[in-house]
N, C-alpha and C. Protein backbone atom coordinates (compact mmCIF):
# COMPACT_ATOMS: atom_id res chain seq x y z
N UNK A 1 127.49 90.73 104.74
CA UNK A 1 126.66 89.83 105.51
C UNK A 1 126.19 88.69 104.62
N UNK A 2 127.10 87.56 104.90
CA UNK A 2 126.51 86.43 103.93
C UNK A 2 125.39 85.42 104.57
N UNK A 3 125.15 84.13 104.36
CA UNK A 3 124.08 83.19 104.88
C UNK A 3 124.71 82.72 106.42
N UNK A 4 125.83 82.74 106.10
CA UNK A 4 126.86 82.26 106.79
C UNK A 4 126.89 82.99 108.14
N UNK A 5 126.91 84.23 108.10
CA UNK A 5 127.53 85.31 108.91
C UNK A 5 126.57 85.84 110.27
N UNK A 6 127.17 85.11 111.49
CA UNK A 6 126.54 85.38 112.66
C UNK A 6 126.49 86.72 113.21
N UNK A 7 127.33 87.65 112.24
CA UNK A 7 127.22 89.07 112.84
C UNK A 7 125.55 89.89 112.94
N UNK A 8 125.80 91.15 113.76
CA UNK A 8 124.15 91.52 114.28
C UNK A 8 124.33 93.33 114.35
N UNK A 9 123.34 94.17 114.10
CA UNK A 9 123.71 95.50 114.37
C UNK A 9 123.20 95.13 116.28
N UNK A 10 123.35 95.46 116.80
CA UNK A 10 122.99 95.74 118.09
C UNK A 10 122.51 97.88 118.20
N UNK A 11 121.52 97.80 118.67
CA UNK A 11 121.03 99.51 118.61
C UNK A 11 120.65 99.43 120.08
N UNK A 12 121.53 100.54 120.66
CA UNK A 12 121.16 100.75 122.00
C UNK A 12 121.12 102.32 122.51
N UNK A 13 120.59 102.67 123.36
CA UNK A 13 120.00 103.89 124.04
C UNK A 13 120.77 103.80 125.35
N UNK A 14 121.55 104.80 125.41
CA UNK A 14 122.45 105.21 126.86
C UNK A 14 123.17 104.04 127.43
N UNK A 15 123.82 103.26 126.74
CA UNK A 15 124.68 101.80 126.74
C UNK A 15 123.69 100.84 127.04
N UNK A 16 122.38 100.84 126.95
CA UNK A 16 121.39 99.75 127.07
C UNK A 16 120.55 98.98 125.88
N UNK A 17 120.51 97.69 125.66
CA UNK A 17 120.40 97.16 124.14
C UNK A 17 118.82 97.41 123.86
N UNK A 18 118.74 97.66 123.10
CA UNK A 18 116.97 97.92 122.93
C UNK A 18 116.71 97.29 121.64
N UNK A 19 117.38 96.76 120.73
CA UNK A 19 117.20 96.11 119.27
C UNK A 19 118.34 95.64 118.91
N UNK A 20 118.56 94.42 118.08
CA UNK A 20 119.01 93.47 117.79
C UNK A 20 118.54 93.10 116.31
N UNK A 21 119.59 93.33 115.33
CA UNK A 21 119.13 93.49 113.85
C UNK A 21 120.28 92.26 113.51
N UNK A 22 119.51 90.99 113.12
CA UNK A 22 120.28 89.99 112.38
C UNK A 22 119.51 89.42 111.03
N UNK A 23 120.34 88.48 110.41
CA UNK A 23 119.86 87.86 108.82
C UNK A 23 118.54 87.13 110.13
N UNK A 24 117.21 87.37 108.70
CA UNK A 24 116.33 86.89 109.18
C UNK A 24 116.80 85.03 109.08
N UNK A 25 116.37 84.16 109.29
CA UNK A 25 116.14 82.59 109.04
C UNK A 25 115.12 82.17 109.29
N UNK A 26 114.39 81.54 108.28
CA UNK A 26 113.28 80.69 108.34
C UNK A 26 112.98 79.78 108.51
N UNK A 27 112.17 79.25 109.42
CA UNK A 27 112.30 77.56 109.88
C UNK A 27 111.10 77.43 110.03
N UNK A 28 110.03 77.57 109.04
CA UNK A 28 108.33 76.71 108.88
C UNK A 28 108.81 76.21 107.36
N UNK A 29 108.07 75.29 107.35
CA UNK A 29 107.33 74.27 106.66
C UNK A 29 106.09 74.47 105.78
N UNK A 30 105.68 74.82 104.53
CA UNK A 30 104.17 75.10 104.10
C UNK A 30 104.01 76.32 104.27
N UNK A 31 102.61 76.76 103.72
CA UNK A 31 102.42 78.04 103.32
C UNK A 31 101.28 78.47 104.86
N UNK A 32 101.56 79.84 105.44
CA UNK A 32 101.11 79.73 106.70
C UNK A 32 100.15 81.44 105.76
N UNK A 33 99.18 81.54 107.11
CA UNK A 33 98.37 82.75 107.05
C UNK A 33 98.60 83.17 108.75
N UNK A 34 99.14 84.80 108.33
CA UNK A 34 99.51 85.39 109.40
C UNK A 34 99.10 86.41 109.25
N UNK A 35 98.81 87.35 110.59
CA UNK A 35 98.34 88.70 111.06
C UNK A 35 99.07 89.76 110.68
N UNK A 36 99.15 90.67 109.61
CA UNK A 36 99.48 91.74 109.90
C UNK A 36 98.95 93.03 110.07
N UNK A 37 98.38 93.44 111.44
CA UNK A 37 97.59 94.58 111.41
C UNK A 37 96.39 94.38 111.58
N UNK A 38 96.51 92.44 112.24
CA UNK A 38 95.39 92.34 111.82
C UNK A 38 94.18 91.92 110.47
N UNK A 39 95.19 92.16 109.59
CA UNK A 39 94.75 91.99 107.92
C UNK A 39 95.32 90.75 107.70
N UNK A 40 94.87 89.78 107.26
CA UNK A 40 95.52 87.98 107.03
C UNK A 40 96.12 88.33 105.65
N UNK A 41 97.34 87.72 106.02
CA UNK A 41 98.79 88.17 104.54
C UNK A 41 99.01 86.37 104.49
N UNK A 42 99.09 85.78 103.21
CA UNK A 42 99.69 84.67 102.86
C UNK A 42 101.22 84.85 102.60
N UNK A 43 101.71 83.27 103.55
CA UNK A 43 103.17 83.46 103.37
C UNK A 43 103.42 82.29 102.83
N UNK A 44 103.58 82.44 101.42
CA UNK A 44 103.81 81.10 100.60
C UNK A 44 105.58 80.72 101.03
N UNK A 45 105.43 79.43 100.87
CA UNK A 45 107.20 79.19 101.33
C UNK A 45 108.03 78.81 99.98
N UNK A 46 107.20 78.71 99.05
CA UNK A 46 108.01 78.77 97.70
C UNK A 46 108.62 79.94 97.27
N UNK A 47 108.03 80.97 97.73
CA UNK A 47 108.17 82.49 97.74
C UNK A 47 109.28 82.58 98.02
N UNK A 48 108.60 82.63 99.36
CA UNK A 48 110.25 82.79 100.22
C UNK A 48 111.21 82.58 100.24
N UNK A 49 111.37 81.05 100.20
CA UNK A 49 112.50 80.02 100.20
C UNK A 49 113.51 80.90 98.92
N UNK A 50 112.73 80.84 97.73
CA UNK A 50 113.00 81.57 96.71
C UNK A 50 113.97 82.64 96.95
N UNK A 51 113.49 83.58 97.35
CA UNK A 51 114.26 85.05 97.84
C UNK A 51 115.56 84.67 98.76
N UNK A 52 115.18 83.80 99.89
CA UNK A 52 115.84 83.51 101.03
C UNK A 52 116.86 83.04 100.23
N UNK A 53 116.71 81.66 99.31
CA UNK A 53 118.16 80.75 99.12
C UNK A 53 118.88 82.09 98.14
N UNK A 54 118.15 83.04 96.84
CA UNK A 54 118.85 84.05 96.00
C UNK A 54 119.52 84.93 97.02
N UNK A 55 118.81 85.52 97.52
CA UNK A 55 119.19 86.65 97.97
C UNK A 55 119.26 86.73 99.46
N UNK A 56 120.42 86.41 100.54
CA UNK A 56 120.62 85.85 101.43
C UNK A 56 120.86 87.42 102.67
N UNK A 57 121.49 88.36 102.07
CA UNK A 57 121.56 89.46 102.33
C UNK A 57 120.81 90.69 102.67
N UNK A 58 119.86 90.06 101.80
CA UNK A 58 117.98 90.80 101.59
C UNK A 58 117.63 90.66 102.94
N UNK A 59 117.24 89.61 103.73
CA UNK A 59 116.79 89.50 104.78
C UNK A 59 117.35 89.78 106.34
N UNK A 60 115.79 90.23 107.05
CA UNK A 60 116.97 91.04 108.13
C UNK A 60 115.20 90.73 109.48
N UNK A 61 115.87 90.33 110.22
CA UNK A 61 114.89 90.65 111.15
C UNK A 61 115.47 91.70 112.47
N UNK A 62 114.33 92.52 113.08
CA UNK A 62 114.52 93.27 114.22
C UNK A 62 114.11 92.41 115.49
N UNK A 63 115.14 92.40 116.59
CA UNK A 63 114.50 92.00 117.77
C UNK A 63 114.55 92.39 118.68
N UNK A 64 113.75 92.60 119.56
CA UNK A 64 113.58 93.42 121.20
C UNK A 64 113.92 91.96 122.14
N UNK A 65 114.83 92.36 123.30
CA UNK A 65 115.26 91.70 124.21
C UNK A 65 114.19 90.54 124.64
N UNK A 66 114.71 89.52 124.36
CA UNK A 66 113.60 88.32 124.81
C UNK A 66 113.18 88.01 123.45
N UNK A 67 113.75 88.03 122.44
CA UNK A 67 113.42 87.44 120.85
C UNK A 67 112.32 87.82 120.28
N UNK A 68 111.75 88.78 120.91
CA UNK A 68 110.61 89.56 120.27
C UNK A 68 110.53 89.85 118.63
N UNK A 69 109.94 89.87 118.29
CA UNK A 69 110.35 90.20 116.72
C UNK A 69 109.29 91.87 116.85
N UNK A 70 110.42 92.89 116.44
CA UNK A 70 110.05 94.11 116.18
C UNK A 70 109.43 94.17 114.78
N UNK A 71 110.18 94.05 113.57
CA UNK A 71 109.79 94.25 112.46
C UNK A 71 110.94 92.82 111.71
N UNK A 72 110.85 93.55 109.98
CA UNK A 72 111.98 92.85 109.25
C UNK A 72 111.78 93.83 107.95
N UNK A 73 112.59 92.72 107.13
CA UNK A 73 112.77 93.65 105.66
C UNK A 73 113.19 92.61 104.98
N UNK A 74 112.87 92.28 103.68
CA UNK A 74 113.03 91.19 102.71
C UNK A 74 113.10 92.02 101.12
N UNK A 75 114.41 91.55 100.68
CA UNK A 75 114.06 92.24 99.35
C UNK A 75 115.30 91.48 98.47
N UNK A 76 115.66 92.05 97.11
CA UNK A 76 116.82 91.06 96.04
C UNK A 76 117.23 92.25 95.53
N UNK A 77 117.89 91.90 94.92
CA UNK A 77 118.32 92.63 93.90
C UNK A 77 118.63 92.31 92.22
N UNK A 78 118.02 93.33 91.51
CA UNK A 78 117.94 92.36 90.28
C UNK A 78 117.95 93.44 88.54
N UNK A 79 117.76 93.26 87.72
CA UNK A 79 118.25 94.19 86.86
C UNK A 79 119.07 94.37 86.26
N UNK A 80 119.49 95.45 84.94
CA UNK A 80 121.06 95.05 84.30
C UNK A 80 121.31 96.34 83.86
N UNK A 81 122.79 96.65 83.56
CA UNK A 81 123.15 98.01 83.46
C UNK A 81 122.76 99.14 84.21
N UNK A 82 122.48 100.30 83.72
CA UNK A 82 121.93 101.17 84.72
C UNK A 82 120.42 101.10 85.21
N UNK A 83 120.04 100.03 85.40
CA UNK A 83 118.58 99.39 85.66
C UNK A 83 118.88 98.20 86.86
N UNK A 84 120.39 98.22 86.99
CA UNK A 84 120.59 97.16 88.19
C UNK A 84 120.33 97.94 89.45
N UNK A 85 119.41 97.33 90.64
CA UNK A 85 118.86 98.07 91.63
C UNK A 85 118.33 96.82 92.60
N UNK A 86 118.55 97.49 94.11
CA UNK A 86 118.10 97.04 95.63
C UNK A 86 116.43 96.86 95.20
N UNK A 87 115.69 95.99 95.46
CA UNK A 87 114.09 95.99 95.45
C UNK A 87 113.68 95.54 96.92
N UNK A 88 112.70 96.44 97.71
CA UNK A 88 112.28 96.09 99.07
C UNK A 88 110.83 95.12 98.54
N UNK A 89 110.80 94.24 98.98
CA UNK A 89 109.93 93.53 98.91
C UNK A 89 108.79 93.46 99.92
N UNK A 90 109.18 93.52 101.17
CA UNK A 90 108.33 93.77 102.54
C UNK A 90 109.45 94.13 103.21
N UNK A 91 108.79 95.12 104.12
CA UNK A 91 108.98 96.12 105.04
C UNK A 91 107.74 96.28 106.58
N UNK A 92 107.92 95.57 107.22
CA UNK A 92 106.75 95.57 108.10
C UNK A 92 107.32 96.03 109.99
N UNK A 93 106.66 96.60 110.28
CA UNK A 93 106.86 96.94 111.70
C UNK A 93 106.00 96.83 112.94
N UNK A 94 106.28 95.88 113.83
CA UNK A 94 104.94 95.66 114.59
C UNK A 94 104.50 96.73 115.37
N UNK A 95 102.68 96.60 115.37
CA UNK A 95 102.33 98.47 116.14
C UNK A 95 103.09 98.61 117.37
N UNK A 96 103.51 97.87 117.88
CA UNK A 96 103.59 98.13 119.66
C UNK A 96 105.76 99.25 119.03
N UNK A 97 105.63 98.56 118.11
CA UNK A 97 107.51 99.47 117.50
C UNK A 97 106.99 100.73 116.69
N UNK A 98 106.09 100.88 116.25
CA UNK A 98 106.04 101.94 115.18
C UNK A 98 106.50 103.30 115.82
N UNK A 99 106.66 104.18 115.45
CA UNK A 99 107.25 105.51 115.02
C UNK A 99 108.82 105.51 116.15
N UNK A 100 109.20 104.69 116.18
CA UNK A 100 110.69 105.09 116.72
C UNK A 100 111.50 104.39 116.07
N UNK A 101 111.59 104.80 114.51
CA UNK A 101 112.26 105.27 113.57
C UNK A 101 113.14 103.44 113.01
N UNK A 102 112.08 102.62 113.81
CA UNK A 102 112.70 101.29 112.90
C UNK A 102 112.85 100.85 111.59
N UNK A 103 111.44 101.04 111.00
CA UNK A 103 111.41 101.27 109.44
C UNK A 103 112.71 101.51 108.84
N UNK A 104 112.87 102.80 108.94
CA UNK A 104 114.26 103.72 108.69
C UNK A 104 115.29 102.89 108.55
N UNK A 105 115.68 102.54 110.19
CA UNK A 105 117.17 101.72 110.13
C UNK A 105 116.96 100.76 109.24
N UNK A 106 115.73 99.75 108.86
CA UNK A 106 116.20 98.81 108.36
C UNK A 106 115.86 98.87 106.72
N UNK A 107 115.32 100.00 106.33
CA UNK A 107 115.34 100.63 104.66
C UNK A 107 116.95 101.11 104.84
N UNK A 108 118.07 101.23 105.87
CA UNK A 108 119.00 101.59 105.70
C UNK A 108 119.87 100.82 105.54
N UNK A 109 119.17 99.61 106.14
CA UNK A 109 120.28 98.51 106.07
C UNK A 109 120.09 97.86 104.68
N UNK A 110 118.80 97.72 103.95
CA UNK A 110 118.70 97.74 102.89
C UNK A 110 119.91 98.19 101.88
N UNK A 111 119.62 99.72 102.07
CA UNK A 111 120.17 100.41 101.33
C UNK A 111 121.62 100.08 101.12
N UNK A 112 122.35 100.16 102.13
CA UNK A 112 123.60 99.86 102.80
C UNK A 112 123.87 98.68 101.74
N UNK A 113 123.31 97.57 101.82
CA UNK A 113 123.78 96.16 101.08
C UNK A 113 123.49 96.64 99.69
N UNK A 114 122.89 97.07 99.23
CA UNK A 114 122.52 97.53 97.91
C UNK A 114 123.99 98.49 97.00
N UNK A 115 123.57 99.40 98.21
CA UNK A 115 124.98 100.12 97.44
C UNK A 115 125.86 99.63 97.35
N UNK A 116 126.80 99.22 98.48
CA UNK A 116 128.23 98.94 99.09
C UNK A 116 128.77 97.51 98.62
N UNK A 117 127.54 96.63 98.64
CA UNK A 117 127.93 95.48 98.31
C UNK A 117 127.65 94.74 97.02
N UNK A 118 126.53 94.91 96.44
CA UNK A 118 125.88 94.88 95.18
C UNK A 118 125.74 95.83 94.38
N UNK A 119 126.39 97.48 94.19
CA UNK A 119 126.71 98.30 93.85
C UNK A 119 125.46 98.85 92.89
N UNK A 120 124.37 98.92 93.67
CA UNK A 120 123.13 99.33 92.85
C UNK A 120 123.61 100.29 92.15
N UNK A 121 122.40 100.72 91.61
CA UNK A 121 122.07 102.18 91.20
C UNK A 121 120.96 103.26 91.94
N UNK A 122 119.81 101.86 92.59
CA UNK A 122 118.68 102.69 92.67
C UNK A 122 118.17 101.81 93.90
N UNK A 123 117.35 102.04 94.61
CA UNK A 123 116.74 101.07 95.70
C UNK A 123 114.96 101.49 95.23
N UNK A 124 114.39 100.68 94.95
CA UNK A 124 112.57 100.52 94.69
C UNK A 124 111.77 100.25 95.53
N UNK A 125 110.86 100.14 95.63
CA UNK A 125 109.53 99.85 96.25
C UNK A 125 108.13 99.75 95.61
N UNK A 126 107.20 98.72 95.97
CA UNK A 126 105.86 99.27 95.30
C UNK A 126 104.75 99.42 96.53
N UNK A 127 103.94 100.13 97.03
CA UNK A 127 103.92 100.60 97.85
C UNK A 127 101.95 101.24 97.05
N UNK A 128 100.80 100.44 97.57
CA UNK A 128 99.47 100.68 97.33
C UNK A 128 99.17 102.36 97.53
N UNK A 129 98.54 102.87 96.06
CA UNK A 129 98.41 104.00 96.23
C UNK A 129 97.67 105.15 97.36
N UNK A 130 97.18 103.98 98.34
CA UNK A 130 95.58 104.06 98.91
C UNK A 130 96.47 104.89 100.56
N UNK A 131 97.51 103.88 100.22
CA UNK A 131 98.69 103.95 101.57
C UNK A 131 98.84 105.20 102.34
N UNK A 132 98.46 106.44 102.33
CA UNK A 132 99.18 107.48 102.69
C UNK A 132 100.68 107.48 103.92
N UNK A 133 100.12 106.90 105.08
CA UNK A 133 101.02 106.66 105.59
C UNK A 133 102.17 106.61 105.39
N UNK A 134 102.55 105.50 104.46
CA UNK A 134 103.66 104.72 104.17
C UNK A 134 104.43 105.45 103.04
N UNK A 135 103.77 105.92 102.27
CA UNK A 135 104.35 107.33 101.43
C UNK A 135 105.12 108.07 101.68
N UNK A 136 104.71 108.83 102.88
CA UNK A 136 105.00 109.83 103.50
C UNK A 136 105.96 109.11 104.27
N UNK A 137 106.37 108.49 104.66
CA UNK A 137 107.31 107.90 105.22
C UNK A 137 108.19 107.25 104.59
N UNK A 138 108.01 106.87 103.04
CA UNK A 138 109.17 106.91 102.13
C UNK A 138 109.52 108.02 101.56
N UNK A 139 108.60 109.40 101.87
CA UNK A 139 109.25 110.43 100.88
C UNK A 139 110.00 110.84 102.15
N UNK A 140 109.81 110.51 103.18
CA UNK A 140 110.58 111.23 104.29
C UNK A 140 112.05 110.87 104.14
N UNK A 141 112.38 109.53 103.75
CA UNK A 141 113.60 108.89 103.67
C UNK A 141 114.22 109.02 102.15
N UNK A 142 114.11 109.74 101.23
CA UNK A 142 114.13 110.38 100.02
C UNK A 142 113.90 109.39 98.97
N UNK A 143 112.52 108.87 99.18
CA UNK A 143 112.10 107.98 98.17
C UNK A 143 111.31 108.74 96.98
N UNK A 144 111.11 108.98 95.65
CA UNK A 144 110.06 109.63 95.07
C UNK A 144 109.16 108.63 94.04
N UNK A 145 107.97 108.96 94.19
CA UNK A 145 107.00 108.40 93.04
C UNK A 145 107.75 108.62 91.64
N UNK A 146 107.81 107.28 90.95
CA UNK A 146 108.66 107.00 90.14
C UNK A 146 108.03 106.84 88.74
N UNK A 147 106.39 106.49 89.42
CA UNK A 147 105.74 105.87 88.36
C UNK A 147 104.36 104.94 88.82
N UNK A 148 103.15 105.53 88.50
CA UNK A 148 102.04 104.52 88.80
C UNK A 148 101.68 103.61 88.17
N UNK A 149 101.67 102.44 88.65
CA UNK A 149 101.14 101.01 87.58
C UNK A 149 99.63 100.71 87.94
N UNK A 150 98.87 100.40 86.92
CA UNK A 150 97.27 100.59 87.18
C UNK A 150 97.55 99.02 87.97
N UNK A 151 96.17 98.94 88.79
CA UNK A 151 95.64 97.71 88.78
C UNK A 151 96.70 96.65 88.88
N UNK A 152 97.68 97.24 89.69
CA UNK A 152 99.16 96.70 90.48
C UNK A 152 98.67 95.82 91.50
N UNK A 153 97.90 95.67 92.62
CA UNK A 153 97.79 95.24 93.25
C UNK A 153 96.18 93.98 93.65
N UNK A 154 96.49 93.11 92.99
CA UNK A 154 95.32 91.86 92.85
C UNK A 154 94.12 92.21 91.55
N UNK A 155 94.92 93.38 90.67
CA UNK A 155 93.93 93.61 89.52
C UNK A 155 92.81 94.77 89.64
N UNK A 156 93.32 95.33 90.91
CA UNK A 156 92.33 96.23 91.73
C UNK A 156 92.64 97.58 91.67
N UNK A 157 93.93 97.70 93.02
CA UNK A 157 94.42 98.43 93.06
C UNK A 157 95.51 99.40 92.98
N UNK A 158 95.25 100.52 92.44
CA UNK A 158 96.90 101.34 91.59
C UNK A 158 98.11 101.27 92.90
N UNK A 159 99.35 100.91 92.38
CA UNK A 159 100.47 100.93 93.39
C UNK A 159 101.60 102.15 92.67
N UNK A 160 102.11 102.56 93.38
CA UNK A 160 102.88 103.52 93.14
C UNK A 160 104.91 102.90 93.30
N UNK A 161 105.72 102.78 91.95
CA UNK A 161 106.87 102.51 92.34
C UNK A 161 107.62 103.40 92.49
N UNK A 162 108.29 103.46 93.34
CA UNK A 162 109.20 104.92 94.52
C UNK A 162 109.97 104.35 94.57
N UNK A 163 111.22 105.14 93.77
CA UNK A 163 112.75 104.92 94.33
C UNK A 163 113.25 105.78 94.70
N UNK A 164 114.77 105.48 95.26
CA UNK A 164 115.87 106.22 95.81
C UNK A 164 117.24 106.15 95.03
N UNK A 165 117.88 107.44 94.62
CA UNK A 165 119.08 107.25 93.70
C UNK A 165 119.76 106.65 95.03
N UNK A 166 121.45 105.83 94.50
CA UNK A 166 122.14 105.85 95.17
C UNK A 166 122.92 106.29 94.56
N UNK A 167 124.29 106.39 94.91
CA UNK A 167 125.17 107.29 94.46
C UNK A 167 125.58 107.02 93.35
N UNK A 168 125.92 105.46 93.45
CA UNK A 168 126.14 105.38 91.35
C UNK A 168 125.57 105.94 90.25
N UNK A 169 124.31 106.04 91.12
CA UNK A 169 123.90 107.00 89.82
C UNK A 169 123.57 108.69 89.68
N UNK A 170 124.87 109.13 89.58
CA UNK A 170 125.19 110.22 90.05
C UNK A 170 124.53 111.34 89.38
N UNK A 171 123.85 110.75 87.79
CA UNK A 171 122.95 111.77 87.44
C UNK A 171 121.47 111.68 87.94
N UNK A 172 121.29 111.10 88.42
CA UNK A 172 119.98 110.71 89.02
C UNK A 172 118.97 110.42 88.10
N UNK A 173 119.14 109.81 87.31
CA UNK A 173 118.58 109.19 86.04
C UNK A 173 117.53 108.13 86.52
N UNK A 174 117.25 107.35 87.37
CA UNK A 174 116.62 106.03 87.85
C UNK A 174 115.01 106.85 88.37
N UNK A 175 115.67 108.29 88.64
CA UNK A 175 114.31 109.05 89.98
C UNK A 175 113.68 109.82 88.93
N UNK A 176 113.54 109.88 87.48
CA UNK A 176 113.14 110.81 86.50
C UNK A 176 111.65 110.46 86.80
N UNK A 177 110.58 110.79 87.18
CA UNK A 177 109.68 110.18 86.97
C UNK A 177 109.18 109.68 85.65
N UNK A 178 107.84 109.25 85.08
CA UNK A 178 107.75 108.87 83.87
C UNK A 178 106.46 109.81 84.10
N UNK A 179 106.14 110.21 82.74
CA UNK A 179 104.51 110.96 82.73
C UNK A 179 103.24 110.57 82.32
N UNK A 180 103.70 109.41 82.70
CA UNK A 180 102.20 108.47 82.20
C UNK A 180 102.25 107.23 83.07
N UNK A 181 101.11 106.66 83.67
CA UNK A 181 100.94 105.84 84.22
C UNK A 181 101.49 104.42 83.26
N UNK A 182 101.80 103.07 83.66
CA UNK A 182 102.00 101.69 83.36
C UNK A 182 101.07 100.77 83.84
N UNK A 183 101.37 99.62 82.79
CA UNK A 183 100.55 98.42 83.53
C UNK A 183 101.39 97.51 84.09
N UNK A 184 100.51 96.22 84.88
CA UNK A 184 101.38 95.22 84.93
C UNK A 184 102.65 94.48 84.36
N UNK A 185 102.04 94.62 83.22
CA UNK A 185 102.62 93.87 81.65
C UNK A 185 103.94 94.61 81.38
N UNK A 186 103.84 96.27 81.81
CA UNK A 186 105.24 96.47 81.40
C UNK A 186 106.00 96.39 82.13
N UNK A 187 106.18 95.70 83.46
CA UNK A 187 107.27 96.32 84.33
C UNK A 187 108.37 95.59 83.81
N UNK A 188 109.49 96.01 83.97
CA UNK A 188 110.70 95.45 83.57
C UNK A 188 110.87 93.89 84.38
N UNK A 189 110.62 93.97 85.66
CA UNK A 189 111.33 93.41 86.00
C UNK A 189 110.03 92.76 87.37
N UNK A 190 109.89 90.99 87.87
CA UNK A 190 108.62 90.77 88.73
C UNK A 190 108.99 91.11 90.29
C-alpha cells in the first residue's frame, strides 16, 4: 500500500459493508485542537505532515458508510539491525465503535505492513501507565510490557513500552523485558 494506492480493506457482516479501511489523507492546514474523549489532543501539522510524507503506509483510517470516521492508526517504522521495528504512534477509536474489535484489525494492519513489507522485527507502543484499559487490550493482542520509562509522558507521567515479536525475530529477543525502569534520555529511538 503505497501513497499512491487507491486500494481499501472493505469488512463486512453477512455480505453487508460495515467498514471501510483506507490510507488515511490529510487535508488541514495549521495546527488544530481536537476532541478525543472529550480530552483536547493537539494536532500539530509539522508532526504529521512529517510521518505522513516518511511513512505513507503507517496511516490508515476506518470508515462507517457515509464517511464516518470510526477510528485510525498512524505509526513509522524506524531502527537498525535487530532493533529495526513497526512503531504505533496513535491508535484511537471513536466511543460510538469501541469493543467490536476495530482496534485489533487496524494494530493488524499495522502489523501486516511491518512484517511483510518492511520486514520488522518487533511492532512497539508507548501506552500511559495510568491506562488500564488499553493494556489489557494490548496484552490481549500479544503485546508485553517491555519496559517502563519514568516521567514519559509531559515529565509527569510513567508510560509503559509494549511490544510484539514478529516472526523475524524468531528468538524473541525484542520481548525480553528489561529489569529496571528508563528515562526519557535513553530511549533509542523518538
Amino acid at each position: 500500500m503505497g501513497v499512491n494506492d487507491n486500494s481499501c480493506l472493505m469488512i463486512r457482516i453477512d455480505g453487508n459493508p460495515v467498514m471501510q479501511v483506507k490510507c488515511l489523507r490529510w487535508k488541514f492546514r495549521g495546527n488544530y485542537t481536537i476532541l478525543v474523549d472529550g480530552l483536547p489532543v493537539e494536532v500539530y501539522w509539522d508532526f504529521n505532515m512529517t510521518y505522513l510524507a516518511r511513512w505513507p503506509d503507517y496511516f490508515h483510517v476506518a470508515e462507517a458508510p457515509g464517511n464516518r470516521v470510526m477510528g485510525y492508526i498512524m505509526g513509522k517504522v524506524e531502527g537498525q539491525g535487530e532493533s529495526w521495528h513497526g512503531h504505533v504512534t496513535a491508535v484511537t477509536v471513536a466511543p460510538e465503535f469501541r469493543r467490536q474489535q476495530l482496534a485489533k484489525k487496524l494494530m493488524n494492519l499495522l502489523e501486516d505492513i511491518s512484517e511483510k513489507i518492511d520486514k520488522a522485527y518487533f511492532v512497539d507502543l508507548f501506552v500511559r501507565a495510568s491506562n488500564t484499559p488499553a493494556i489489557k487490550m494490548y496484552e490481549k493482542l500479544d503485546y508485553v510490557i517491555y519496559r517502563r520509562v519514568l516521567r514519559y509522558y509531559s515529565g509527569e507521567e510513567d508510560g509503559l513500552d509494549m511490544r510484539k515479536a514478529l516472526s523475524r525475530d524468531v528468538d524473541k529477543k525484542s520481548i525480553i523485558p528489561l529489569k529496571r525502569p528508563v528515562t526519557p534520555d535513553e530511549l533509542e529511538y523518538d
